[in-house]
Protein backbone atom coordinates (compact mmCIF):
# COMPACT_ATOMS: atom_id res chain seq x y z
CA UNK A 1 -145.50 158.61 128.19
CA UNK A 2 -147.06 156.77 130.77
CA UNK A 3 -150.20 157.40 129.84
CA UNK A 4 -149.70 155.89 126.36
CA UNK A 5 -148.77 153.06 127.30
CA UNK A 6 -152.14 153.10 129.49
CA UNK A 7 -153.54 153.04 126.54
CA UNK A 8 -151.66 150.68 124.71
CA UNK A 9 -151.77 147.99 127.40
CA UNK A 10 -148.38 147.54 127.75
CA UNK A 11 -148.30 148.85 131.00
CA UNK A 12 -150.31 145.79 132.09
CA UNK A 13 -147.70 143.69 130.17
CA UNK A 14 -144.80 145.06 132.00
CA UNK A 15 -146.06 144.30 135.07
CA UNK A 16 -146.70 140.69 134.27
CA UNK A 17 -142.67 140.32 133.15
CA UNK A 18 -142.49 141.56 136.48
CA UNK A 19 -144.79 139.50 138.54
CA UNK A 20 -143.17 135.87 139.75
CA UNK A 21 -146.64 134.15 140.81
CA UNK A 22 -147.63 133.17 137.25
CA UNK A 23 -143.97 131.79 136.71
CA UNK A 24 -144.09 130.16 139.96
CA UNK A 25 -147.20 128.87 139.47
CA UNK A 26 -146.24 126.90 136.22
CA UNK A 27 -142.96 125.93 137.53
CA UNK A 28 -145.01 124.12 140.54
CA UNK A 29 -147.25 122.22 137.80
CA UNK A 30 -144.32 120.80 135.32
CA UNK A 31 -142.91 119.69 138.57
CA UNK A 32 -146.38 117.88 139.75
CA UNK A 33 -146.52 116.75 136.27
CA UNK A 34 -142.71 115.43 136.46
CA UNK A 35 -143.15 114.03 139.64
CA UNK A 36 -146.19 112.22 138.58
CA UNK A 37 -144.30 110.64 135.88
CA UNK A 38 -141.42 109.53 138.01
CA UNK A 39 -143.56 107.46 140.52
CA UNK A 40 -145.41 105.74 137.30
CA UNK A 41 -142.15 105.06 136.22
CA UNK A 42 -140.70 104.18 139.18
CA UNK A 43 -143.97 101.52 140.06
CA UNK A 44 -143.51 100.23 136.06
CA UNK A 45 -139.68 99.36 136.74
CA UNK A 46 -140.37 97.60 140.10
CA UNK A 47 -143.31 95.77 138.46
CA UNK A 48 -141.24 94.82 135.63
CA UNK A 49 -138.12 93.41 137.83
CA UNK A 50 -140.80 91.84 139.61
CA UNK A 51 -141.69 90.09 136.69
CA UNK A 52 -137.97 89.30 135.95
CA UNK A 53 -137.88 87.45 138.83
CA UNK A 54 -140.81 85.59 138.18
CA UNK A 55 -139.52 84.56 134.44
CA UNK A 56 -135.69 84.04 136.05
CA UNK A 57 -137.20 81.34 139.03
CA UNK A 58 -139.47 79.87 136.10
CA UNK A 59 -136.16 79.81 133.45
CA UNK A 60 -133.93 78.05 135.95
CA UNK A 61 -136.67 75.52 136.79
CA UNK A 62 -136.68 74.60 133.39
CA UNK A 63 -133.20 74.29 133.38
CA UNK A 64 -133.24 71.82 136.19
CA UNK A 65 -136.15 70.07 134.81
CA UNK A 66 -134.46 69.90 130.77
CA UNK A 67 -131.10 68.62 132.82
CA UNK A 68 -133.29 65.84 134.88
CA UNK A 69 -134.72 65.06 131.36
CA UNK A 70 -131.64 64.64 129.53
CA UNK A 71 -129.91 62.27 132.28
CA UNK A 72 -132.94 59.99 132.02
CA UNK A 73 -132.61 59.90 128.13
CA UNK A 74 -130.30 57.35 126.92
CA UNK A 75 -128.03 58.95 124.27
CA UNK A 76 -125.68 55.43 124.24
CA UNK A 77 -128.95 53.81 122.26
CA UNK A 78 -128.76 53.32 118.43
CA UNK A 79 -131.80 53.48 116.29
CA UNK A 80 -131.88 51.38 113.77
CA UNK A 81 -133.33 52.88 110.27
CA UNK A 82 -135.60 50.53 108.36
């Protein structure tokens, strides 16, 4: 018996269900790969809350400078229509 499966080559097959290196092995690479896409993903998010802050400083100064512009506007004025 065992020398037909010898033959057959699933001997060799057994003995690879069997073997934990190759398993191990591409265990270790989806976690390099995962952990490679965590830090990109990680640097992306604090690159785009740095940006948020950017846009939120540059919002509220526009705020501040639409308010300053609206105080020095005279709404009490009429315009007359010729």
């Amino acid at each position: 018996m065992v020398q037909e499966l010898e033959k057959d080559g699933s001997l060799e097959n057994m003995s690879l269900a069997f073997d934990k290196s190759t398993v191990v092995k591409e265990y270790k690479v989806e976690l390099e790969t995962l952990e490679k896409r965590e830090r990109f993903n990680s640097q992306k998010t604090r690159r785009d809350n740095s940006r948020k802050g950017v846009f939120r400083g540059k919002a509220r100064q526009l705020g501040i400078l639409l308010k300053t512009r609206k105080r020095l506007v005279d709404t009490k004025h009429q315009l007359s229509i010729n």
